[in-house]
N, C-alpha and C. Protein backbone atom coordinates (compact mmCIF):
# COMPACT_ATOMS: atom_id res chain seq x y z
N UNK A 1 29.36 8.49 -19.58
CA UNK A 1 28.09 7.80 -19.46
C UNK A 1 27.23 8.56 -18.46
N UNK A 2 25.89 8.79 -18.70
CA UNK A 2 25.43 9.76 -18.27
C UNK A 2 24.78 8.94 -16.51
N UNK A 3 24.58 9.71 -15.21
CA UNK A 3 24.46 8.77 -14.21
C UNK A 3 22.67 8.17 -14.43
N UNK A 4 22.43 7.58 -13.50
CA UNK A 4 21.24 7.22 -13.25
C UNK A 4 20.69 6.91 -11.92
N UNK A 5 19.73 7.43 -11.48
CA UNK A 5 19.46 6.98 -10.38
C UNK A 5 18.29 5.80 -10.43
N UNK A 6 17.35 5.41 -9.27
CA UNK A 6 16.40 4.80 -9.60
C UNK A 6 14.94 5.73 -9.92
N UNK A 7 15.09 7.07 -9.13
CA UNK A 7 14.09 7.97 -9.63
C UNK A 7 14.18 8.17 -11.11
N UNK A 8 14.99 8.45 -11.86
CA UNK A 8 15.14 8.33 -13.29
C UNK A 8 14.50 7.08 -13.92
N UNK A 9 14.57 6.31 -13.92
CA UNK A 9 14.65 4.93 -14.59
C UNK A 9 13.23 4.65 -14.15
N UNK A 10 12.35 4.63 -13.09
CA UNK A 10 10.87 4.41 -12.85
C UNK A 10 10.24 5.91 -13.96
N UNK A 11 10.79 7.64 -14.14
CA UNK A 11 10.24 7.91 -15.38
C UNK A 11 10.56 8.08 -16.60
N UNK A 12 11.92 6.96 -16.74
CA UNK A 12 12.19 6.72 -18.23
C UNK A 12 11.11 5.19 -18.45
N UNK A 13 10.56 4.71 -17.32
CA UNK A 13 10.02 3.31 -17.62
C UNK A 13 8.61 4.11 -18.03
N UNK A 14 8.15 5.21 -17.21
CA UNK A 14 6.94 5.54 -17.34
C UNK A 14 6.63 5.98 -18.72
N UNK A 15 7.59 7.01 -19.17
CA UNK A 15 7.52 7.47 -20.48
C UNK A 15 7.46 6.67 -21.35
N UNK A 16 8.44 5.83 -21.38
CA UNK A 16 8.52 5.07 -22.26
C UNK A 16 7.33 4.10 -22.46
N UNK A 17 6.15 3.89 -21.44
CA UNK A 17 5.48 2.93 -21.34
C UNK A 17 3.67 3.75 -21.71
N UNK A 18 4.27 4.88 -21.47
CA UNK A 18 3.33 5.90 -22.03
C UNK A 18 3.57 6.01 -23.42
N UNK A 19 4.18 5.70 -23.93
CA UNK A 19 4.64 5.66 -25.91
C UNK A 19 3.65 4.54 -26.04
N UNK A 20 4.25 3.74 -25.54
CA UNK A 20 3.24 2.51 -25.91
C UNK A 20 2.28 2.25 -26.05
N UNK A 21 1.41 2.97 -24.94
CA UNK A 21 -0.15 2.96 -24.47
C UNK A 21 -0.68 3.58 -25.91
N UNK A 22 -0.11 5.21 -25.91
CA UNK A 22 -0.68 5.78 -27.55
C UNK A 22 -0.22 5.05 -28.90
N UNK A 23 0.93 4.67 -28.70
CA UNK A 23 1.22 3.78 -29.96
C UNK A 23 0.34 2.50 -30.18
N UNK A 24 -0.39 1.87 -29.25
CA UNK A 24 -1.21 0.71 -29.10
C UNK A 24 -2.32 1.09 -29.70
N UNK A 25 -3.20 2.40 -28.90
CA UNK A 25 -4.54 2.76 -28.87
C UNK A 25 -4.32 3.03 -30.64
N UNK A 26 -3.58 4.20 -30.91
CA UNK A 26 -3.58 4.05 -32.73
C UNK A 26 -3.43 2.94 -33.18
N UNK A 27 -2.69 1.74 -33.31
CA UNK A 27 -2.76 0.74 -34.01
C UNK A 27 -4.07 -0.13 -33.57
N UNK A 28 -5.03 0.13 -32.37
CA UNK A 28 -6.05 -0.49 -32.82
C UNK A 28 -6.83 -0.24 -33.10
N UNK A 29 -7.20 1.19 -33.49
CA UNK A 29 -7.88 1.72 -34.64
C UNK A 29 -7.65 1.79 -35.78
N UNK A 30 -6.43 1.84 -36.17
CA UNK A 30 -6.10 1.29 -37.42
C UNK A 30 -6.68 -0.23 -37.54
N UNK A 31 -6.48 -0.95 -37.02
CA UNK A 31 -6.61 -2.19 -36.87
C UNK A 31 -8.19 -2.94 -37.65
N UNK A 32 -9.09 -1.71 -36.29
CA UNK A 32 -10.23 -2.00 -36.73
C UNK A 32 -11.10 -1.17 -37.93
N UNK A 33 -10.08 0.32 -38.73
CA UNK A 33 -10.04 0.66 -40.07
C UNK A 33 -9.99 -0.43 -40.77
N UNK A 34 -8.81 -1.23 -40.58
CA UNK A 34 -8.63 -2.08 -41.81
C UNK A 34 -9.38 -3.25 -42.10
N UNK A 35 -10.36 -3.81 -41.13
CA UNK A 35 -11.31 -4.62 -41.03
C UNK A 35 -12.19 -4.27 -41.93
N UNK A 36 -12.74 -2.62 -41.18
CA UNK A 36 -13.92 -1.85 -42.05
C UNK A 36 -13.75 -1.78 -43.32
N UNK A 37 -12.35 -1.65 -43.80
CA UNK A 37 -12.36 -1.39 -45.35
C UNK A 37 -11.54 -2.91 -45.75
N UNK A 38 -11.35 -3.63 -45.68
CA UNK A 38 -10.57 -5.02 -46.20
C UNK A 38 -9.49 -4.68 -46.59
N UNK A 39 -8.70 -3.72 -45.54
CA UNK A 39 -7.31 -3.74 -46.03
C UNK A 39 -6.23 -4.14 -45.94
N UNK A 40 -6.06 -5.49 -46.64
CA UNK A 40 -5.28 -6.43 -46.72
C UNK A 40 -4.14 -5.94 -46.24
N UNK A 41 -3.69 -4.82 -47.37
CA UNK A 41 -2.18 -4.35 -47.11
C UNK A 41 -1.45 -4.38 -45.84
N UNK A 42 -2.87 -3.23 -44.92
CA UNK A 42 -2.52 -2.75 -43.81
C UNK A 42 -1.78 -3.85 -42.87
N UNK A 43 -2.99 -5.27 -42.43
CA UNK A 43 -2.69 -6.41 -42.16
C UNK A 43 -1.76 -6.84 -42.47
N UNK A 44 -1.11 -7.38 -43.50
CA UNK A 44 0.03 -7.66 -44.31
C UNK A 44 1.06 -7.50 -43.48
N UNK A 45 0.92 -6.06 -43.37
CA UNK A 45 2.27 -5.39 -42.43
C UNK A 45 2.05 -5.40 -41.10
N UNK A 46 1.06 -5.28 -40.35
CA UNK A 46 1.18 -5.21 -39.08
C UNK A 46 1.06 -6.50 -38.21
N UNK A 47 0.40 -7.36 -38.91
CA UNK A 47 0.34 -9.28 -38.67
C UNK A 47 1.49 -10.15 -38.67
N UNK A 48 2.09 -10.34 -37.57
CA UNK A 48 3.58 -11.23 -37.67
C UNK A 48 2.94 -12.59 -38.69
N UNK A 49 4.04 -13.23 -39.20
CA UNK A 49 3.85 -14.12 -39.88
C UNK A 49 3.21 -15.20 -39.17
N UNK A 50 3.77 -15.31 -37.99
CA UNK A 50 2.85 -16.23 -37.01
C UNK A 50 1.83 -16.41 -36.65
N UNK A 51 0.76 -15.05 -37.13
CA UNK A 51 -0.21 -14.79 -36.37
C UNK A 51 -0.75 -15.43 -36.36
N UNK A 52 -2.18 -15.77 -35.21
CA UNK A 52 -3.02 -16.67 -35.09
C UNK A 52 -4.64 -16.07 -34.50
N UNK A 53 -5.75 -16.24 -34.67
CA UNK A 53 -6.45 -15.79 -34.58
C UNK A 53 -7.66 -16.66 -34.19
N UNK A 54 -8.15 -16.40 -32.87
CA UNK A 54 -8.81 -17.46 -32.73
C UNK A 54 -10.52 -16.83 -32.59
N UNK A 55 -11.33 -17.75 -33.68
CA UNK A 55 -12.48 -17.00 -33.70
C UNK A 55 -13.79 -17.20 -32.54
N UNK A 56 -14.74 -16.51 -32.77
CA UNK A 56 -15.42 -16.42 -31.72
C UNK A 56 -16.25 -17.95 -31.64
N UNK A 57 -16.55 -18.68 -32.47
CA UNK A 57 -16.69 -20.02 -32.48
C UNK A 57 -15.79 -21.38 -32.39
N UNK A 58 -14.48 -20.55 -31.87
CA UNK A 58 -13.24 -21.32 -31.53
C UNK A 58 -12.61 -21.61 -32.54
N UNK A 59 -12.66 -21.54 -33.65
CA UNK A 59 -11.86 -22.29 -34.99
C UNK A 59 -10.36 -21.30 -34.61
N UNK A 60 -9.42 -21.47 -35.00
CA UNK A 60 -8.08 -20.54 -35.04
C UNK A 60 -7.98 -20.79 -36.68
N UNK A 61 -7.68 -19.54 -36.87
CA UNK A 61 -6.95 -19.28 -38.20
C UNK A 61 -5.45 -18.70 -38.44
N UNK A 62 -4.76 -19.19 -39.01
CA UNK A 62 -3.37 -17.99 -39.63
C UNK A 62 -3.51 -16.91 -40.25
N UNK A 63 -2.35 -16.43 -40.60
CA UNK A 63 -2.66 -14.80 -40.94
C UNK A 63 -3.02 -15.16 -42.54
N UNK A 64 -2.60 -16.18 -43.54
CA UNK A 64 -3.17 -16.34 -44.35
C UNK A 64 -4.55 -16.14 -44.84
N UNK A 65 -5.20 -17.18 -43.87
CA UNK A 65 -6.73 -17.25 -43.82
C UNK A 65 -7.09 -15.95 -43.31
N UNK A 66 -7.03 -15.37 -42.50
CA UNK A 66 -7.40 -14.19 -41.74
C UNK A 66 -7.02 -13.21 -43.11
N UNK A 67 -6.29 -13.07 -43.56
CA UNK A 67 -6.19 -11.97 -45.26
C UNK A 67 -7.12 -12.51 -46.14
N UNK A 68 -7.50 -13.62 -46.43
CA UNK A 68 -8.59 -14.15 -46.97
C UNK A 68 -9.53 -13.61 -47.09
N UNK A 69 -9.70 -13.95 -45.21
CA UNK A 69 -11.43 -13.55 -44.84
C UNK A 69 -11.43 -12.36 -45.43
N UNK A 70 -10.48 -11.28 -44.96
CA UNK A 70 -10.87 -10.09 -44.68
C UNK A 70 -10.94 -9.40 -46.59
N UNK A 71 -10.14 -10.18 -47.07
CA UNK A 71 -10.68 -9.60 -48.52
C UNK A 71 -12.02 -9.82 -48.63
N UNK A 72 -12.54 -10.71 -48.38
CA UNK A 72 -14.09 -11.22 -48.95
C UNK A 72 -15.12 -9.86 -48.23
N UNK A 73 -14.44 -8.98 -47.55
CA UNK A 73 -15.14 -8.06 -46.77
C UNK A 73 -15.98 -8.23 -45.74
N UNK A 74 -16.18 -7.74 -44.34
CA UNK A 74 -16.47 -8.04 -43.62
C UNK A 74 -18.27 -8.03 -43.26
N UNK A 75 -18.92 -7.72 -44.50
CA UNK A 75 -20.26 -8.00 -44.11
C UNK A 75 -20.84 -6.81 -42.56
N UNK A 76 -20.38 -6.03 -42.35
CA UNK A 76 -20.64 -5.75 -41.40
C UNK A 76 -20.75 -3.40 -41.84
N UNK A 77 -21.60 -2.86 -40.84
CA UNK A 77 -21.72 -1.57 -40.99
C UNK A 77 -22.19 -0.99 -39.86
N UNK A 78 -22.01 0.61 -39.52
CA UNK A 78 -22.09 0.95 -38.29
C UNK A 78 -21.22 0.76 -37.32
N UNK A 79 -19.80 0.17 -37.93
CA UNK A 79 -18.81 -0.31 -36.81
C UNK A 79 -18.69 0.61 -35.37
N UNK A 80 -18.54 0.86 -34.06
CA UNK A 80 -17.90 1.66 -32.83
C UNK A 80 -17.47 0.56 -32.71
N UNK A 81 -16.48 1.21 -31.68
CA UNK A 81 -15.71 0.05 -30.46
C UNK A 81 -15.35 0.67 -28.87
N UNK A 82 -15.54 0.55 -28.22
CA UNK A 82 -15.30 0.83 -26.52
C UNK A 82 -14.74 -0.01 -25.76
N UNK A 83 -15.02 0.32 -24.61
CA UNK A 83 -13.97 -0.63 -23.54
C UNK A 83 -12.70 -1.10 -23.72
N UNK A 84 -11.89 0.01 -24.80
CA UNK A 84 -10.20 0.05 -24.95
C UNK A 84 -9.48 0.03 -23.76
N UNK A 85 -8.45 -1.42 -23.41
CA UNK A 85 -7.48 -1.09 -22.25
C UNK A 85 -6.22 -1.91 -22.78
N UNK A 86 -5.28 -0.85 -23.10
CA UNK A 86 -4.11 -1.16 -23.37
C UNK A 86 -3.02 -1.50 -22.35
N UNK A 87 -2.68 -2.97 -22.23
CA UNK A 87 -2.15 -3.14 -20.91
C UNK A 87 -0.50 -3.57 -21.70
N UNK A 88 0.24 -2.58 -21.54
CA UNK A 88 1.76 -3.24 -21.93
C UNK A 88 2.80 -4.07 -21.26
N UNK A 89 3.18 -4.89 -21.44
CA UNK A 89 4.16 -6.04 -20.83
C UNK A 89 5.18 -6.21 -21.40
N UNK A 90 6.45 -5.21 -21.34
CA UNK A 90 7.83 -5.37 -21.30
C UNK A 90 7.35 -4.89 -23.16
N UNK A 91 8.18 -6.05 -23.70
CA UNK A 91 7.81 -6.55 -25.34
C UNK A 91 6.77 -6.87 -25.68
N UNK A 92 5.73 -7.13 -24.71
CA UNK A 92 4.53 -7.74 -25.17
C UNK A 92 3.43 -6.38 -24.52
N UNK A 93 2.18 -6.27 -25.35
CA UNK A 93 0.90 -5.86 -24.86
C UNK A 93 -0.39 -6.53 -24.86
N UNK A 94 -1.36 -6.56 -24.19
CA UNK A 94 -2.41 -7.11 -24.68
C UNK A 94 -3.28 -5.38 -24.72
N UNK A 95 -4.34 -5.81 -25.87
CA UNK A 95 -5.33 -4.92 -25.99
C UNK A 95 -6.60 -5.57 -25.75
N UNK A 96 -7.80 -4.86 -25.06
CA UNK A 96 -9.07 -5.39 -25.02
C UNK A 96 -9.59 -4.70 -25.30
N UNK A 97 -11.10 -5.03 -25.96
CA UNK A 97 -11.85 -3.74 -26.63
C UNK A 97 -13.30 -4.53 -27.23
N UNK A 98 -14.22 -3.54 -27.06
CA UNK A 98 -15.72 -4.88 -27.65
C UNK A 98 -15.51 -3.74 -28.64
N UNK A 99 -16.30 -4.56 -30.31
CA UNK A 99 -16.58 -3.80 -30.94
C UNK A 99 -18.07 -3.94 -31.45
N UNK A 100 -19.21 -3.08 -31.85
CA UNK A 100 -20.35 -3.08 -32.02
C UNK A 100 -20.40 -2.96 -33.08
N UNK A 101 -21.54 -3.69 -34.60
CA UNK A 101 -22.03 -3.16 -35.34
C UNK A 101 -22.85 -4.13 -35.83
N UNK A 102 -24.01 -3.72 -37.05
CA UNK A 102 -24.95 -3.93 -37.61
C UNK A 102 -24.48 -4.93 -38.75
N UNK A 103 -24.54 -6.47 -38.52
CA UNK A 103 -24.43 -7.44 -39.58
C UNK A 103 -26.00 -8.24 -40.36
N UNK A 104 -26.55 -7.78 -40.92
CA UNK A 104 -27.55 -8.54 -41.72
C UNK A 104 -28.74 -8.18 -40.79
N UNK A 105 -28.28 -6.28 -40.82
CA UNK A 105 -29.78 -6.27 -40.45
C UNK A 105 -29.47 -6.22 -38.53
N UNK A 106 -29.18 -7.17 -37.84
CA UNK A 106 -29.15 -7.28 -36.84
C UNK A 106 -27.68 -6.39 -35.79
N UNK A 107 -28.03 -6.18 -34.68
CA UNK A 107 -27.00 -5.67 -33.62
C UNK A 107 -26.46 -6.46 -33.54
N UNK A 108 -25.02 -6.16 -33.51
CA UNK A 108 -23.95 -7.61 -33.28
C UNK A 108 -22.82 -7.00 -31.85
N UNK A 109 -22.14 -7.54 -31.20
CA UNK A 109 -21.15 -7.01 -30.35
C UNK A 109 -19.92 -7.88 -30.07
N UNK A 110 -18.42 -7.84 -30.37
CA UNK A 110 -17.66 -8.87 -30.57
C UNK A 110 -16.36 -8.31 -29.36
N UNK A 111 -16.09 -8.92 -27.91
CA UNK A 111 -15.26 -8.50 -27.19
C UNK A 111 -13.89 -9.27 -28.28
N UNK A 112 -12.72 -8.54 -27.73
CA UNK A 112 -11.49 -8.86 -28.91
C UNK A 112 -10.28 -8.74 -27.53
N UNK A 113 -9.70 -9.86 -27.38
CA UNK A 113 -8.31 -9.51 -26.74
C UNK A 113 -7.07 -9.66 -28.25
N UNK A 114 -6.19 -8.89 -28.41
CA UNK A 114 -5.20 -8.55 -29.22
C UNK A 114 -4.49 -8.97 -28.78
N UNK A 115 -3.13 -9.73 -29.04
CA UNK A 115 -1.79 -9.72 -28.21
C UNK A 115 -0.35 -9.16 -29.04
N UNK A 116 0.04 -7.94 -29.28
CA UNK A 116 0.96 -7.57 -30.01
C UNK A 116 2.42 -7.71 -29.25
N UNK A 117 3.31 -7.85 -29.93
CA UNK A 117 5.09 -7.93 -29.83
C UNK A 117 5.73 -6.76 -30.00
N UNK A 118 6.53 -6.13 -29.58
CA UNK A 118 7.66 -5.37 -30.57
C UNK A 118 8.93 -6.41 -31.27
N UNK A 119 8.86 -6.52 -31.91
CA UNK A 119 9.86 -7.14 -33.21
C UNK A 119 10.50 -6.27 -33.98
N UNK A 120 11.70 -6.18 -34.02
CA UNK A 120 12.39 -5.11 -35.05
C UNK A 120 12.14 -3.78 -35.02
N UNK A 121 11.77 -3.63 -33.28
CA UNK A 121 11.76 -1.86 -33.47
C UNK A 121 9.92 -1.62 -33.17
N UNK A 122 9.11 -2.35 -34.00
CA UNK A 122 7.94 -1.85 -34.57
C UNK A 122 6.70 -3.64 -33.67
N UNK A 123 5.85 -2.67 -33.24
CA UNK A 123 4.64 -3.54 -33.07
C UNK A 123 3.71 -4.09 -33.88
N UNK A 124 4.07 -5.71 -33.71
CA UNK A 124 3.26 -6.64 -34.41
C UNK A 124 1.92 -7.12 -33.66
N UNK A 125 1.01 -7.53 -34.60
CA UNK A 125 -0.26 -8.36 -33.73
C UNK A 125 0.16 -10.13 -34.23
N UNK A 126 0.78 -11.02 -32.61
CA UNK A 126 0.82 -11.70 -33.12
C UNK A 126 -0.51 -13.00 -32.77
N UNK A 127 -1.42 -12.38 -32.23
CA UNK A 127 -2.73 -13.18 -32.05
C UNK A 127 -3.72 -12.38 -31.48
N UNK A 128 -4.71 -12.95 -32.20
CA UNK A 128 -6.03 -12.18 -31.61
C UNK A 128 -7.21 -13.23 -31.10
N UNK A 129 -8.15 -12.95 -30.31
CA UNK A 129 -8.88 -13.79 -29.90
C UNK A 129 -10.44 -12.63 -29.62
N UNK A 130 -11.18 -14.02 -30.23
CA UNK A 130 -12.41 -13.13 -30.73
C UNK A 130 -13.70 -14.00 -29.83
N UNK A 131 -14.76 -12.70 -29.10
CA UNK A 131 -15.49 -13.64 -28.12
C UNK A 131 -17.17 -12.82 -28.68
N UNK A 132 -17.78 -13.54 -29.33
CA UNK A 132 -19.90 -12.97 -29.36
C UNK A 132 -20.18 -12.28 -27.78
N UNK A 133 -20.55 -11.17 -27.90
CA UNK A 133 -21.07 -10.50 -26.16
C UNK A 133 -22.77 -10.88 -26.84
N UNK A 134 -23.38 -11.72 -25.42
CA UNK A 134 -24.35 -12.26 -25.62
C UNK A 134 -25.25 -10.94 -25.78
N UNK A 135 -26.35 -10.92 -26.12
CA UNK A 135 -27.47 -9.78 -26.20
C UNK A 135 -28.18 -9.81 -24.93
N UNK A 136 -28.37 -8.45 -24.42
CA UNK A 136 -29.04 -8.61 -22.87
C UNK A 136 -30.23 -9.49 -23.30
N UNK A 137 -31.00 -9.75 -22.13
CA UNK A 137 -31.80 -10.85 -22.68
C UNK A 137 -33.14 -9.80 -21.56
């Protein structure tokens, strides 16, 4: 059995926690790909069955409804997103991130906290929470 000290183990925690950070930041661009294009599939697979999603007018939905919506297409163009901070917690991460784009004509801006799991190896989103960033005034 190979030894260990505690200097080891703070940069097997680091590394390992550095996987995460890039494994996060890609899945939430994927994330917000699959919005842009209604891809159910993608969702399908990366949405624990549990998921829950709570919208920016407070309603919560399941991952059912949330595959729904997102077939009906998201009405939306010009998507960016900024203010990415991938904060990992053991098994759990949260992601935060606003995303910007053009719905009916108008500027829209939607802050998003994510909360993903590792389950079976592989990171799930098992809730998201969705907030309107007011328009400077």
């Amino acid at each position: 059995m190979p030894e260990t000290t505690p200097e080891l183990d703070v940069v097997a925690a680091a590394t390992g926690e550095d996987e995460a950070v890039a494994a996060l930041h890609d899945l939430n661009a994927q994330y917000i790909r699959a919005f842009i294009e209604s891809d159910t599939a993608w969702y399908n697979e990366h949405l624990s069955e549990d998921f829950v999603c709570t919208l920016a007018d407070g309603r919560r939905i399941n991952k059912a409804e949330f595959l729904r919506r997102t077939e009906e297409r998201p009405g939306v163009k010009d998507v960016t997103y900024d203010e990415i901070d991938v904060r990992p917690l053991g098994d759990a991460a949260l992601v935060h991130g606003v995303t910007h784009y053009t719905r009916d004509g108008a500027p829209a801006s939607t802050r998003y906290t994510d909360v993903w799991q590792l389950r079976a190896g592989g990171w799930l989103a098992v809730a998201a929470q969705l907030t309107s960033v007011a328009k400077p005034s």
